[in-house]
C-alpha atoms as a PDB file:
ATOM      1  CA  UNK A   1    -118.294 214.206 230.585  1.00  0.00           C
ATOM      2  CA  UNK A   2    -118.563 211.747 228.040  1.00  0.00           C
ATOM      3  CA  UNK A   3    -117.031 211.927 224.429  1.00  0.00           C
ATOM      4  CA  UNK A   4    -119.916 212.452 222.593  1.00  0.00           C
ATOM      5  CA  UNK A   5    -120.025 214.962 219.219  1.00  0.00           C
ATOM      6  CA  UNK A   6    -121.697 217.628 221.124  1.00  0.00           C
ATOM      7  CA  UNK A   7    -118.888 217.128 223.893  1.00  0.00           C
ATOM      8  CA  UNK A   8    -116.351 217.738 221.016  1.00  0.00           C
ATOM      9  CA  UNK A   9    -117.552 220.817 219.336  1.00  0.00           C
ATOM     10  CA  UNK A  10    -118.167 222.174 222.967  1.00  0.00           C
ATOM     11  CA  UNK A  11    -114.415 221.807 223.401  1.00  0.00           C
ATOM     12  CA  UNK A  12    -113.482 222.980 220.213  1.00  0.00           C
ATOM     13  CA  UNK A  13    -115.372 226.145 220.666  1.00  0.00           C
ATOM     14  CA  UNK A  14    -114.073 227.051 224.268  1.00  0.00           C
ATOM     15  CA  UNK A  15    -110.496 226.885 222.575  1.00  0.00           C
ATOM     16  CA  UNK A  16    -111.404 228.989 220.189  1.00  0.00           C
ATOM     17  CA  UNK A  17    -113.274 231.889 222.735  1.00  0.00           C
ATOM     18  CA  UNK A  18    -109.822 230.718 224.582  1.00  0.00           C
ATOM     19  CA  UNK A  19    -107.594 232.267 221.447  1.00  0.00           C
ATOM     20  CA  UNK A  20    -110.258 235.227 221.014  1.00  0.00           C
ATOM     21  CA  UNK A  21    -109.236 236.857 224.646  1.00  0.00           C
ATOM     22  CA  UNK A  22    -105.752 235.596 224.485  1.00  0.00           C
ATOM     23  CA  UNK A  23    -105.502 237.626 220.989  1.00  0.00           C
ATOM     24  CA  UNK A  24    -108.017 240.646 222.055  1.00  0.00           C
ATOM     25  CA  UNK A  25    -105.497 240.795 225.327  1.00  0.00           C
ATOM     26  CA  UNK A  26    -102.625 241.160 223.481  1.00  0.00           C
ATOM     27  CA  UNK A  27    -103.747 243.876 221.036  1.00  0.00           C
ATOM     28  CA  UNK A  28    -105.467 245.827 224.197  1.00  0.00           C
ATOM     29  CA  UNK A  29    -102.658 246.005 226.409  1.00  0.00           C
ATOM     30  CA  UNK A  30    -103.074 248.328 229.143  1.00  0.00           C
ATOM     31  CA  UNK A  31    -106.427 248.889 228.298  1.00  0.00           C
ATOM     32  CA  UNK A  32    -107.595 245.079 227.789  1.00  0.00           C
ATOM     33  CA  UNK A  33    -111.085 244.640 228.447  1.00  0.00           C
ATOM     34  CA  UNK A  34    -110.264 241.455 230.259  1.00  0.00           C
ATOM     35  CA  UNK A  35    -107.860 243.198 232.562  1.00  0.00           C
ATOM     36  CA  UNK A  36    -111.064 243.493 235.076  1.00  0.00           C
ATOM     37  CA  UNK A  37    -111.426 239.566 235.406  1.00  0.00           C
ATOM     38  CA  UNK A  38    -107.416 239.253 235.202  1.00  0.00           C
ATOM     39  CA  UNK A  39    -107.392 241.190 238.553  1.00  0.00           C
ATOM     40  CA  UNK A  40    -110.440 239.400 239.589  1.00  0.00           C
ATOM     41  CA  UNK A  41    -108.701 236.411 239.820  1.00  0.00           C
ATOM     42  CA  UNK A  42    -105.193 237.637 241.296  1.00  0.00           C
ATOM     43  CA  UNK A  43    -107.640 239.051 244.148  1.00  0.00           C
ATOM     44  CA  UNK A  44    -109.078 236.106 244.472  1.00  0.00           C
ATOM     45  CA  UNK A  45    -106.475 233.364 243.891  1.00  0.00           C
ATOM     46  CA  UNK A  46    -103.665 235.819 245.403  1.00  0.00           C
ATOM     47  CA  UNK A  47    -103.959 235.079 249.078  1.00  0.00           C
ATOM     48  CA  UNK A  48    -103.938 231.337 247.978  1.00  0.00           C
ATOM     49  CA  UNK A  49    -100.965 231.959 246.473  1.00  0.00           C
ATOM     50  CA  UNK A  50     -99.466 234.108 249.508  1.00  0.00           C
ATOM     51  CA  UNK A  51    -100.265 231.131 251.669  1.00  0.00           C
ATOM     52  CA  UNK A  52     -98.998 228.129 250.082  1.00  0.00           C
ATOM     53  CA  UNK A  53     -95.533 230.365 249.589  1.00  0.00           C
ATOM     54  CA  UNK A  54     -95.399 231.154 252.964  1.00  0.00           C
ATOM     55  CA  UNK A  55     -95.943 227.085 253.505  1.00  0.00           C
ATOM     56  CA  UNK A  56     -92.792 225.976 251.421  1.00  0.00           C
ATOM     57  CA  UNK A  57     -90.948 229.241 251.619  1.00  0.00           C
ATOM     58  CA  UNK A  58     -89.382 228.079 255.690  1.00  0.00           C
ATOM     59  CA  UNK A  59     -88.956 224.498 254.050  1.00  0.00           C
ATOM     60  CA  UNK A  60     -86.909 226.016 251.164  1.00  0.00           C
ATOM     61  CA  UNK A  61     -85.080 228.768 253.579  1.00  0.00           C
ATOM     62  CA  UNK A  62     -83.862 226.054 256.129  1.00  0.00           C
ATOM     63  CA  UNK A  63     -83.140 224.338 253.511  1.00  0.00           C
ATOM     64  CA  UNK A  64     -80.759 226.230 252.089  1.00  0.00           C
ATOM     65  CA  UNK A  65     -79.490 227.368 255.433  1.00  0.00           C
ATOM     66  CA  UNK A  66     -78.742 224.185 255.734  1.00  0.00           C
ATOM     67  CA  UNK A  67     -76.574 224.309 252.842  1.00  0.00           C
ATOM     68  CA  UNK A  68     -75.432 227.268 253.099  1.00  0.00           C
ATOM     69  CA  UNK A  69     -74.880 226.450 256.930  1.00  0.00           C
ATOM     70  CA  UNK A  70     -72.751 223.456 255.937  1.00  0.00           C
ATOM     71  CA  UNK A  71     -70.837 225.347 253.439  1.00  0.00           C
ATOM     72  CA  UNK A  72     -70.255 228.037 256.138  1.00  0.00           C
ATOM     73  CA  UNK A  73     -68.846 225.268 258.077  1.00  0.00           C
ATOM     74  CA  UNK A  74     -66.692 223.619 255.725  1.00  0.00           C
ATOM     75  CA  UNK A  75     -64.637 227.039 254.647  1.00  0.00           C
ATOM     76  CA  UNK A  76     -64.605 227.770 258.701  1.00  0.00           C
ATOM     77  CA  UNK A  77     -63.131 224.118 259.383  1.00  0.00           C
ATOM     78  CA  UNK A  78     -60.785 224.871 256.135  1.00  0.00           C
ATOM     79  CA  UNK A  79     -59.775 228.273 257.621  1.00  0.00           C
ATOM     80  CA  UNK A  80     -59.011 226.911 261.146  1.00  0.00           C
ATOM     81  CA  UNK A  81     -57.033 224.233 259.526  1.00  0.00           C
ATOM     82  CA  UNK A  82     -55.192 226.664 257.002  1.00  0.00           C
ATOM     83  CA  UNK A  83     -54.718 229.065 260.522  1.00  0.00           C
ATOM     84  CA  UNK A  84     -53.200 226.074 262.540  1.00  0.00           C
ATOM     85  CA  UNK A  85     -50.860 225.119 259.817  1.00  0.00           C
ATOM     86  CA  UNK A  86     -49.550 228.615 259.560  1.00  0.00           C
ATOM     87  CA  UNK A  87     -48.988 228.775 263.288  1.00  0.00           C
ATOM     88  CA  UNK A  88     -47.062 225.182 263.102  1.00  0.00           C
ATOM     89  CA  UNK A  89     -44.995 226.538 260.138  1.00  0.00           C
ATOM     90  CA  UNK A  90     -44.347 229.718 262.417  1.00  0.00           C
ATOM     91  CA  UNK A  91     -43.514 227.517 265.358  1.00  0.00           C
ATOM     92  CA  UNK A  92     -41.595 225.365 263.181  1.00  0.00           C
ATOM     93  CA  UNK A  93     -39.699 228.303 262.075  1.00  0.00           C
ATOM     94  CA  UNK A  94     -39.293 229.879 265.156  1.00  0.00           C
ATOM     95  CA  UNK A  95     -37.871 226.417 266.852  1.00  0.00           C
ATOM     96  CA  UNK A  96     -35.326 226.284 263.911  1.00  0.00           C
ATOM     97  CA  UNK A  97     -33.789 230.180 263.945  1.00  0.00           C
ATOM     98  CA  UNK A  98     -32.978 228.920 268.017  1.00  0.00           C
ATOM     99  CA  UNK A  99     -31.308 225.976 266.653  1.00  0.00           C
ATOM    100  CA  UNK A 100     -29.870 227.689 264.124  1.00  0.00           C
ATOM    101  CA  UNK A 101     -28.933 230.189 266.941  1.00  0.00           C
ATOM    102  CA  UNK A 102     -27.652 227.251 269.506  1.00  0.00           C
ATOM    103  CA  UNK A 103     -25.578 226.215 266.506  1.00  0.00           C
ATOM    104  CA  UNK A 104     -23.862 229.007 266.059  1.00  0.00           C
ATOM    105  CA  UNK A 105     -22.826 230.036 269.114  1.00  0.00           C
ATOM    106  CA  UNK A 106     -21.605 226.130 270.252  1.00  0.00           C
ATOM    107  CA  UNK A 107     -19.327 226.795 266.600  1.00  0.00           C
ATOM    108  CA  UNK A 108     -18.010 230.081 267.964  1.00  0.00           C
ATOM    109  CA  UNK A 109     -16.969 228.161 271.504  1.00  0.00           C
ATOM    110  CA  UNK A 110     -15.747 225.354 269.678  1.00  0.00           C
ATOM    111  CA  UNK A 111     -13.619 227.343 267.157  1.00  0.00           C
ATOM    112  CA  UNK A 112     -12.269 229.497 270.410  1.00  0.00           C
ATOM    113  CA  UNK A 113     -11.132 226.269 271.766  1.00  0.00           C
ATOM    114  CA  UNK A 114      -9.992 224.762 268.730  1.00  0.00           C
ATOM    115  CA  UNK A 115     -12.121 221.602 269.431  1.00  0.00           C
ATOM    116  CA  UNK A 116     -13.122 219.100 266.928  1.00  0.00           C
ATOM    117  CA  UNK A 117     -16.977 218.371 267.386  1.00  0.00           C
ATOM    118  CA  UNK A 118     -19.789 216.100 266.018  1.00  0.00           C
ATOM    119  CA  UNK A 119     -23.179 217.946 265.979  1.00  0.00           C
ATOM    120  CA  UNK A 120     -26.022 216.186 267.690  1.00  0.00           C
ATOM    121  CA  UNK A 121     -29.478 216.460 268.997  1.00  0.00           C
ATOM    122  CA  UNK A 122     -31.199 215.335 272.290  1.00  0.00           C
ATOM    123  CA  UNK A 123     -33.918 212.643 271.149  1.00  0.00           C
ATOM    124  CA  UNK A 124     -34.680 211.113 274.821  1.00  0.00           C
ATOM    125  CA  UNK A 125     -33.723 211.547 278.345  1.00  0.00           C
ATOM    126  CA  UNK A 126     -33.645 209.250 281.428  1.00  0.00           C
ATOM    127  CA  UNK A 127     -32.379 206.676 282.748  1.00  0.00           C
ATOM    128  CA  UNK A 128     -31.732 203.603 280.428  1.00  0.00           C
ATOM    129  CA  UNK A 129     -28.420 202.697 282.390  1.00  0.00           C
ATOM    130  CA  UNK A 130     -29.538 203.210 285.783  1.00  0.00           C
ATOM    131  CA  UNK A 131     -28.281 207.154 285.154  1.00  0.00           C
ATOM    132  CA  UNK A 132     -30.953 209.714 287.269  1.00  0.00           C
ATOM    133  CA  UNK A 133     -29.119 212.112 284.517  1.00  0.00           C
ATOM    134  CA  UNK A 134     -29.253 211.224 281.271  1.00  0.00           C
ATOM    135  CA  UNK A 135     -29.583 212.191 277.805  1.00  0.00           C
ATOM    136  CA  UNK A 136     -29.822 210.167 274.565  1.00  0.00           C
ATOM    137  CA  UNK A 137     -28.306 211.960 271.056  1.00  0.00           C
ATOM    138  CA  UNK A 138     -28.832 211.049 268.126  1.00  0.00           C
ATOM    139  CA  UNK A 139     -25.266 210.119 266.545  1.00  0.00           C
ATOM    140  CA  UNK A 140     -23.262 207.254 267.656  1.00  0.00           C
ATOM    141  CA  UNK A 141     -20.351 204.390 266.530  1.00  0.00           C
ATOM    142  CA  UNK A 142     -21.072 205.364 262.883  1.00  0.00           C
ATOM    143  CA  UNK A 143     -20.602 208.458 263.113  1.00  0.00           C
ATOM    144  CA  UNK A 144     -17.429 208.545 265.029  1.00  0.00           C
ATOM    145  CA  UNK A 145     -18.413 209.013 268.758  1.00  0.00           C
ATOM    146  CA  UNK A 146     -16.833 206.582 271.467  1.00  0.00           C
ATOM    147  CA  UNK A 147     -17.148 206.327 275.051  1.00  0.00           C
ATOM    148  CA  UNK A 148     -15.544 208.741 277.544  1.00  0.00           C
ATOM    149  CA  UNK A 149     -15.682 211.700 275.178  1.00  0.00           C
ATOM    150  CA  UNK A 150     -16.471 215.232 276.569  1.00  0.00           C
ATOM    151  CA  UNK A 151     -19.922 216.729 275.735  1.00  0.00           C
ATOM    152  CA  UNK A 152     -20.240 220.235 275.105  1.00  0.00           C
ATOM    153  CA  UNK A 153     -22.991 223.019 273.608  1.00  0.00           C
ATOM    154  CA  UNK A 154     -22.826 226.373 273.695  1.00  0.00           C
ATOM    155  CA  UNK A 155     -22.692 227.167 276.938  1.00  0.00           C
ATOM    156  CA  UNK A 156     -20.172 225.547 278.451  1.00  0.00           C
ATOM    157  CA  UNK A 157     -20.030 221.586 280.010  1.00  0.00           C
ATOM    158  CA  UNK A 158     -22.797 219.423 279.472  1.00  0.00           C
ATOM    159  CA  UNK A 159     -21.461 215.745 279.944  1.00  0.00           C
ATOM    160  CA  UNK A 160     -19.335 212.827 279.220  1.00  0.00           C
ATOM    161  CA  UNK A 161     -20.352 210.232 276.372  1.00  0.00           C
ATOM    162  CA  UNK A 162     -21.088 206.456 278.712  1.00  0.00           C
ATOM    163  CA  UNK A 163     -22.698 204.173 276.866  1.00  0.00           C
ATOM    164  CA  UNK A 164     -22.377 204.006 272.519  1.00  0.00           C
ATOM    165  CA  UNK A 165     -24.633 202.759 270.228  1.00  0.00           C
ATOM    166  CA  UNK A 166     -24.475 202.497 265.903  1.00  0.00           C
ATOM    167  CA  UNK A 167     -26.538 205.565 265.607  1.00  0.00           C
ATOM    168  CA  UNK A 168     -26.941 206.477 269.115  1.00  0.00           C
ATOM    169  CA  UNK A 169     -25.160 207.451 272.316  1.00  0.00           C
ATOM    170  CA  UNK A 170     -25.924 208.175 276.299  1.00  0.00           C
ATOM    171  CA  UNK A 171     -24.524 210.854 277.883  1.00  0.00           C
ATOM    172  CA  UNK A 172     -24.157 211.517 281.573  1.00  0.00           C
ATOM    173  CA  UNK A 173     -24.705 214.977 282.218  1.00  0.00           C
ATOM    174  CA  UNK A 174     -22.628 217.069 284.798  1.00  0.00           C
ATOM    175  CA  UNK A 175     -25.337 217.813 287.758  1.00  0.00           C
ATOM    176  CA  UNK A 176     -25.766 214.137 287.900  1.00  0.00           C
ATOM    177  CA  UNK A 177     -24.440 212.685 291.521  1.00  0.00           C
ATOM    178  CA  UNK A 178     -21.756 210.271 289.657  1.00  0.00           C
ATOM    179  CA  UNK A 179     -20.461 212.880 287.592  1.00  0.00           C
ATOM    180  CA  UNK A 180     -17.161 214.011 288.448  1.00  0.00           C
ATOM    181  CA  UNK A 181     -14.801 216.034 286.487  1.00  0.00           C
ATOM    182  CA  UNK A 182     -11.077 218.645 287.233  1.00  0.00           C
ATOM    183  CA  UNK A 183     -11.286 222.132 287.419  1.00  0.00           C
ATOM    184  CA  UNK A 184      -9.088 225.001 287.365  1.00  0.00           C
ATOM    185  CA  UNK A 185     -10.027 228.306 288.625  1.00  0.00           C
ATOM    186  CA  UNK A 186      -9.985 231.333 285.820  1.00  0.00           C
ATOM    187  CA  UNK A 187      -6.715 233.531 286.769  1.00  0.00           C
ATOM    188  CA  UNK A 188      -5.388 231.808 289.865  1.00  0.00           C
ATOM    189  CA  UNK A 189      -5.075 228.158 288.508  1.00  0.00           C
ATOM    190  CA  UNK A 190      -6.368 226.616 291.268  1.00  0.00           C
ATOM    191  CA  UNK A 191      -7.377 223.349 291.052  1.00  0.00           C
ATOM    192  CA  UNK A 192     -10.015 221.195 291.914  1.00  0.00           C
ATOM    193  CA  UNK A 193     -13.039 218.638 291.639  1.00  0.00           C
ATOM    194  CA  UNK A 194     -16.571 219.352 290.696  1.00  0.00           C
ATOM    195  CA  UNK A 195     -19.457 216.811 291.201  1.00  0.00           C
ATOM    196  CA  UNK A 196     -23.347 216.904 290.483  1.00  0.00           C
ATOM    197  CA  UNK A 197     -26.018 217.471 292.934  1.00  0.00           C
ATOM    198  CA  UNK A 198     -29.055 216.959 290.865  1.00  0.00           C
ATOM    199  CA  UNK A 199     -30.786 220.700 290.232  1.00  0.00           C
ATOM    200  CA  UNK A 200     -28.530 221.462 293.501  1.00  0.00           C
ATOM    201  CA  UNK A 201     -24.857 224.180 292.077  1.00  0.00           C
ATOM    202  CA  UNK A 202     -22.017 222.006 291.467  1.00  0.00           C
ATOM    203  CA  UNK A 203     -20.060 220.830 294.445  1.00  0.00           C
ATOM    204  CA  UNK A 204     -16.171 221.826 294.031  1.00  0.00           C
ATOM    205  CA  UNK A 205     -13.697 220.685 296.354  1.00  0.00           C
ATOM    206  CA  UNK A 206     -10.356 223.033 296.079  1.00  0.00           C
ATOM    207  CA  UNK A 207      -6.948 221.372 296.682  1.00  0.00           C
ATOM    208  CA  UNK A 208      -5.720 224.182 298.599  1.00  0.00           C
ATOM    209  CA  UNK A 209      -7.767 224.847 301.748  1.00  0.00           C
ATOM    210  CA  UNK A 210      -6.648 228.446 302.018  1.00  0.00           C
ATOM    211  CA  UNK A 211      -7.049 229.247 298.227  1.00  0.00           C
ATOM    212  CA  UNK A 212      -8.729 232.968 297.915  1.00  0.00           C
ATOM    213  CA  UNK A 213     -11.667 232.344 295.914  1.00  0.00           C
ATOM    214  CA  UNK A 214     -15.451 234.678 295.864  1.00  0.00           C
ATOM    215  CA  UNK A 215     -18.329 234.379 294.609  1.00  0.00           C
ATOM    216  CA  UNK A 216     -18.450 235.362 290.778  1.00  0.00           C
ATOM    217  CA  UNK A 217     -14.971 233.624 289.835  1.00  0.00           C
ATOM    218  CA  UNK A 218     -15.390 231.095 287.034  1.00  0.00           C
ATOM    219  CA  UNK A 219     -14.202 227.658 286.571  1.00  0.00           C
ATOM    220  CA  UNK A 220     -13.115 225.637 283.225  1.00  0.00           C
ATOM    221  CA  UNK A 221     -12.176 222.192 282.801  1.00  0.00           C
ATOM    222  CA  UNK A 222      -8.818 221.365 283.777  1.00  0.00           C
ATOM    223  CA  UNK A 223      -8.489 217.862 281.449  1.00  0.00           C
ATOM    224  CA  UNK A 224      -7.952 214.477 281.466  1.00  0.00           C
ATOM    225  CA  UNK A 225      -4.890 211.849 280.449  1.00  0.00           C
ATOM    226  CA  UNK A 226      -5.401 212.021 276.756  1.00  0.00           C
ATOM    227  CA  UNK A 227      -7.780 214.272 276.711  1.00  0.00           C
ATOM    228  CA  UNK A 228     -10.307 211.448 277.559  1.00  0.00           C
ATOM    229  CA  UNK A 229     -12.902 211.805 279.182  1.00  0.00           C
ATOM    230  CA  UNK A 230     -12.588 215.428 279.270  1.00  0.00           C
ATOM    231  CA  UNK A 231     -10.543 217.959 277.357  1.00  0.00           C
ATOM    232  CA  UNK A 232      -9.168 221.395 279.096  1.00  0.00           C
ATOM    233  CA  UNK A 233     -10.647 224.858 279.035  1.00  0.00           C
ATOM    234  CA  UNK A 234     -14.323 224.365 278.436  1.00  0.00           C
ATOM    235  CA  UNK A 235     -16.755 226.460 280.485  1.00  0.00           C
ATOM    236  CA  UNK A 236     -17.489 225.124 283.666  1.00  0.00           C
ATOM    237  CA  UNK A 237     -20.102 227.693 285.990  1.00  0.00           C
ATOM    238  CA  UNK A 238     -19.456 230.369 288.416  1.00  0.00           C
ATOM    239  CA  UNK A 239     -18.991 230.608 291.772  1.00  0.00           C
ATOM    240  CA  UNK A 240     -22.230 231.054 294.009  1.00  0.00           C
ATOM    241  CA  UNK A 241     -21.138 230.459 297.805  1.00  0.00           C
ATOM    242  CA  UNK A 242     -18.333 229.653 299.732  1.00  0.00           C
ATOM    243  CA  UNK A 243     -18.177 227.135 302.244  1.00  0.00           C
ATOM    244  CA  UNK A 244     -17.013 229.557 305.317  1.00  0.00           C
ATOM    245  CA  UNK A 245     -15.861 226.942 307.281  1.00  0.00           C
ATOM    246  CA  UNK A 246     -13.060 225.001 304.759  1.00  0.00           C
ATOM    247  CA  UNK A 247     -11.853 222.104 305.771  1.00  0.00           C
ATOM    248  CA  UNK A 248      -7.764 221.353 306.790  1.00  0.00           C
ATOM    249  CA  UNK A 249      -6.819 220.010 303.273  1.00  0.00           C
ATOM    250  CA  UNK A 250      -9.888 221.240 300.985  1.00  0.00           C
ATOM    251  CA  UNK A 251     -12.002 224.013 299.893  1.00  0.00           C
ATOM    252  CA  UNK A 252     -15.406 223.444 299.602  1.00  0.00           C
ATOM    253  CA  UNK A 253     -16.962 225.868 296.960  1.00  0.00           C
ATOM    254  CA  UNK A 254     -20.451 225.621 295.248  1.00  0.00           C
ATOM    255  CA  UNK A 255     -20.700 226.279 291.448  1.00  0.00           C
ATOM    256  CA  UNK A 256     -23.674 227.779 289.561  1.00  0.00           C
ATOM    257  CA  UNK A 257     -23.218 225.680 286.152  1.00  0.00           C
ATOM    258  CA  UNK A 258     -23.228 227.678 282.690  1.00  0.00           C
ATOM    259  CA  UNK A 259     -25.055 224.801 281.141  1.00  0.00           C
ATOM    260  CA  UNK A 260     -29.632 224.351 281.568  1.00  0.00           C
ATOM    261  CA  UNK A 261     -29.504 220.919 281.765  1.00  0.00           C
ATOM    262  CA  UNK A 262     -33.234 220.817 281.580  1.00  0.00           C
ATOM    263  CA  UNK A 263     -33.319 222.837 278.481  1.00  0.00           C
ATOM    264  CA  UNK A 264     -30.606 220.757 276.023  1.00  0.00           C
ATOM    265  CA  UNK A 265     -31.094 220.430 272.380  1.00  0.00           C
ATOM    266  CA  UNK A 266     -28.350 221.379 270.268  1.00  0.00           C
ATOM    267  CA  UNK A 267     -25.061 219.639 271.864  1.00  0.00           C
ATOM    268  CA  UNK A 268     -21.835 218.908 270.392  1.00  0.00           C
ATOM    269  CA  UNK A 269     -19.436 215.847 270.962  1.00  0.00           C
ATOM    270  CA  UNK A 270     -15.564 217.077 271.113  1.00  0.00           C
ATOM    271  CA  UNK A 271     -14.265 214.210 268.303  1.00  0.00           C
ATOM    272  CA  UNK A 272     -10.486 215.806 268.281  1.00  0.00           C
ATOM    273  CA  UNK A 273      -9.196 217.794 271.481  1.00  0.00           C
ATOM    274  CA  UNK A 274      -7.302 221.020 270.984  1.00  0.00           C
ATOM    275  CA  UNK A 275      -3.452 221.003 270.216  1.00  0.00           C
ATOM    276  CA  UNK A 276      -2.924 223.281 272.895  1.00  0.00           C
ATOM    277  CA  UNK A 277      -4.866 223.918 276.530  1.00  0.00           C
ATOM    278  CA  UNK A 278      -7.001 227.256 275.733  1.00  0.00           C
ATOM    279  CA  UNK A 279      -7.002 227.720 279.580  1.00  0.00           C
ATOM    280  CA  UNK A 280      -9.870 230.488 279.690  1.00  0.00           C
ATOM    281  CA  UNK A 281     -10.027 231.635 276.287  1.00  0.00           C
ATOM    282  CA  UNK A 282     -13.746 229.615 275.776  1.00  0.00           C
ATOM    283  CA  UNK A 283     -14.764 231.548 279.176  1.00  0.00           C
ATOM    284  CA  UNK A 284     -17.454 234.085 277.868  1.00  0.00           C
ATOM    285  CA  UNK A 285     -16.745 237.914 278.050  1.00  0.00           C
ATOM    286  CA  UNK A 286     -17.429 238.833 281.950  1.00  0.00           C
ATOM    287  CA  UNK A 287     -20.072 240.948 282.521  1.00  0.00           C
ATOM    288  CA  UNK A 288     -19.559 244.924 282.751  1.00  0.00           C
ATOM    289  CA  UNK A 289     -20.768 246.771 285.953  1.00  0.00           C
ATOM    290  CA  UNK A 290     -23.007 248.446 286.004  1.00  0.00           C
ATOM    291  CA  UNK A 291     -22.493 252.522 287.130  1.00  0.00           C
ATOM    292  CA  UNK A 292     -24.071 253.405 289.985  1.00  0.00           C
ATOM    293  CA  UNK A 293     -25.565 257.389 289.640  1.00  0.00           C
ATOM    294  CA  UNK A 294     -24.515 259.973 292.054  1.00  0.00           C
ATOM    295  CA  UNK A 295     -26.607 263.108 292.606  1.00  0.00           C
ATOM    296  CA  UNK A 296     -25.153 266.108 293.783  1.00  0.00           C
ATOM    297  CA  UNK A 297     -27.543 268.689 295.321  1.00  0.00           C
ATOM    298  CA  UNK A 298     -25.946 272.563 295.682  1.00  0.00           C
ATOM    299  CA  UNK A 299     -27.935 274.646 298.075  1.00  0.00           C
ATOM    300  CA  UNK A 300     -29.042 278.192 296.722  1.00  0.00           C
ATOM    301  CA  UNK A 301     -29.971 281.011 299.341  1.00  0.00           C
ATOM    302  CA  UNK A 302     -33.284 282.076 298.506  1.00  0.00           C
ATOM    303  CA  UNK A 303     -34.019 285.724 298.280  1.00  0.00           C
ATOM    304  CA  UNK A 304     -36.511 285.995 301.465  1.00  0.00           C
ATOM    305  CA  UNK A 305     -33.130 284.731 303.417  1.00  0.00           C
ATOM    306  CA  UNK A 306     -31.111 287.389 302.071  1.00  0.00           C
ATOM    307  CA  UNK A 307     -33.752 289.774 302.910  1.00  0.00           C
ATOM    308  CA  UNK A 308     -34.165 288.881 306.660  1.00  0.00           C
ATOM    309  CA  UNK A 309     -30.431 288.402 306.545  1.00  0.00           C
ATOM    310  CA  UNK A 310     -28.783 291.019 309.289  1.00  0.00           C
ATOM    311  CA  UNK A 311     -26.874 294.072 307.854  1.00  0.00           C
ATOM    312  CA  UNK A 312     -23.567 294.856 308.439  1.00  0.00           C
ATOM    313  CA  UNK A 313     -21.309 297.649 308.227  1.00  0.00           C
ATOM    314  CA  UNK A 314     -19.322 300.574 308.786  1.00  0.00           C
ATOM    315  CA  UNK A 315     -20.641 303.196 311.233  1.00  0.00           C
ATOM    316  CA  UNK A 316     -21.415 306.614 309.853  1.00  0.00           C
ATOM    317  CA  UNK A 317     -19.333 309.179 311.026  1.00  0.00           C
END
């Protein structure tokens, strides 16, 4: 249309019929007269409407499942990681109440014994001096610890200190096939020597061949010249077999040890040997038997058997 006057007043005068039904609306409310056309229109421009929502309502839904799918995401990832840092600080916790645990009971041994110990964990094991047994702790020179001292936790023998480093040490551990060390058996005193067999019992030669030993009786350690490399009285194992046949001047017995070598973490290094041998006071209480029940069963005559029983008696006279 071009602007021409009569274009103008044309306009002018639709806005103003366009203010006329806006105002006449208003002041007819429910009962406009132009409510007829209004519906008109939503009938006819509804389904329009209807369509182009259904159109870009899926692009707006996936989009914000999207979002919301994302977000869903991010506070499960955050959960997980919240849930696997709980169970570490559980594990963490549980790992350090048996430390705490292992620590404890190697003080109570040591304290029995009256031995003078460095705490220390195993960082490492194998065979960095040609050792197949080994362990590496984690104290060494600077902290006191010198070679040929006796290594100890708290179950009984674990090693001997070889090789010493400033903050480290090696220690050959008792099952190993080099490993040699003096025992005593608990009550009778006899003595002999125990050496490693790998994940095989200790092998313990007795120096009397006609010593009375059985299975169950417990060795300690009988001690070294100044106390070096091994001090007296720690916990040794427990007899498992007895070599039936003996020999003419030895005793061959074979020793379950007290000590998991494959399960060491808390061990101790004896720093200052006892005053006095403690013989078997370090040996842990011995088990109690356990009471076999007896049942006693009593025999009742029913009363059909007393019934069919014969009858005895005086005759009549």
């Amino acid at each position: 249309m071009r602007d021409t006057k009569e274009s103008r007043l044309l306009l002018v005068l639709l806005v103003a019929i366009a203010f006329a039904l806006i105002t006449v609306d208003i002041r007819g409310g429910e009962n406009s007269p132009v409510d007829g056309a209004r519906q008109a229109a939503a009938t006819v421009f509804g389904p329009v409407q209807s369509g182009m929502s259904a159109v870009v309502n899926p692009v707006g839904n996936a989009i914000s499942a999207v979002r919301d799918s994302g977000e869903r995401h991010d506070r499960l990832a955050a959960l997980e990681k919240e849930n696997a840092a709980l169970k570490a600080e559980l594990g963490s916790d549980d790992r350090n109440r048996s430390r705490l645990n292992q620590l404890d009971r190697m003080l109570k041994l040591a304290g029995r014994g009256q031995y003078g110990i460095k705490g220390a964990q195993v960082i490492a094991i194998g065979a960095a001096q040609g050792f197949s047994w080994t362990v590496t702790i984690d104290v060494g020179a600077n902290d006191g610890i010198r070679r040929d001292m006796t290594v100890l936790n708290a179950d009984g023998l674990v090693g001997r200190v070889t090789t010493v480093g400033p903050d480290t040490a090696t220690v050959l551990l008792a099952n190993d096939p080099d490993f040699t060390v003096g025992t005593r058996m608990e009550g009778s005193d006899e003595l002999g020597f125990a050496s490693g067999q790998g994940d095989r019992p200790l092998r313990v030669q007795l120096l009397n061949a006609k010593a009375d030993v059985k299975k169950g009786d417990r060795l300690v350690t009988f001690g070294s010249q100044a106390d070096r490399p091994f001090v007296p009285g720690v916990p040794v194992g427990v007899v498992s077999r007895v070599d039936p046949s003996g020999g003419d001047l030895t005793r061959t017995v074979y020793v379950t040890p007290y000590v998991s070598f494959t399960k060491l973490d808390i061990v101790g290094v004896v720093v200052r040997a006892p005053k006095k041998d403690p013989r078997d006071e370090v040996l842990p209480p011995k088990p109690r038997p356990t009471p076999t029940p007896t049942v006693t069963v009593t025999v009742t005559p029913s009363a059909d058997a007393s019934a069919d029983a014969p009858v005895t008696g005086r005759p009549q006279q």
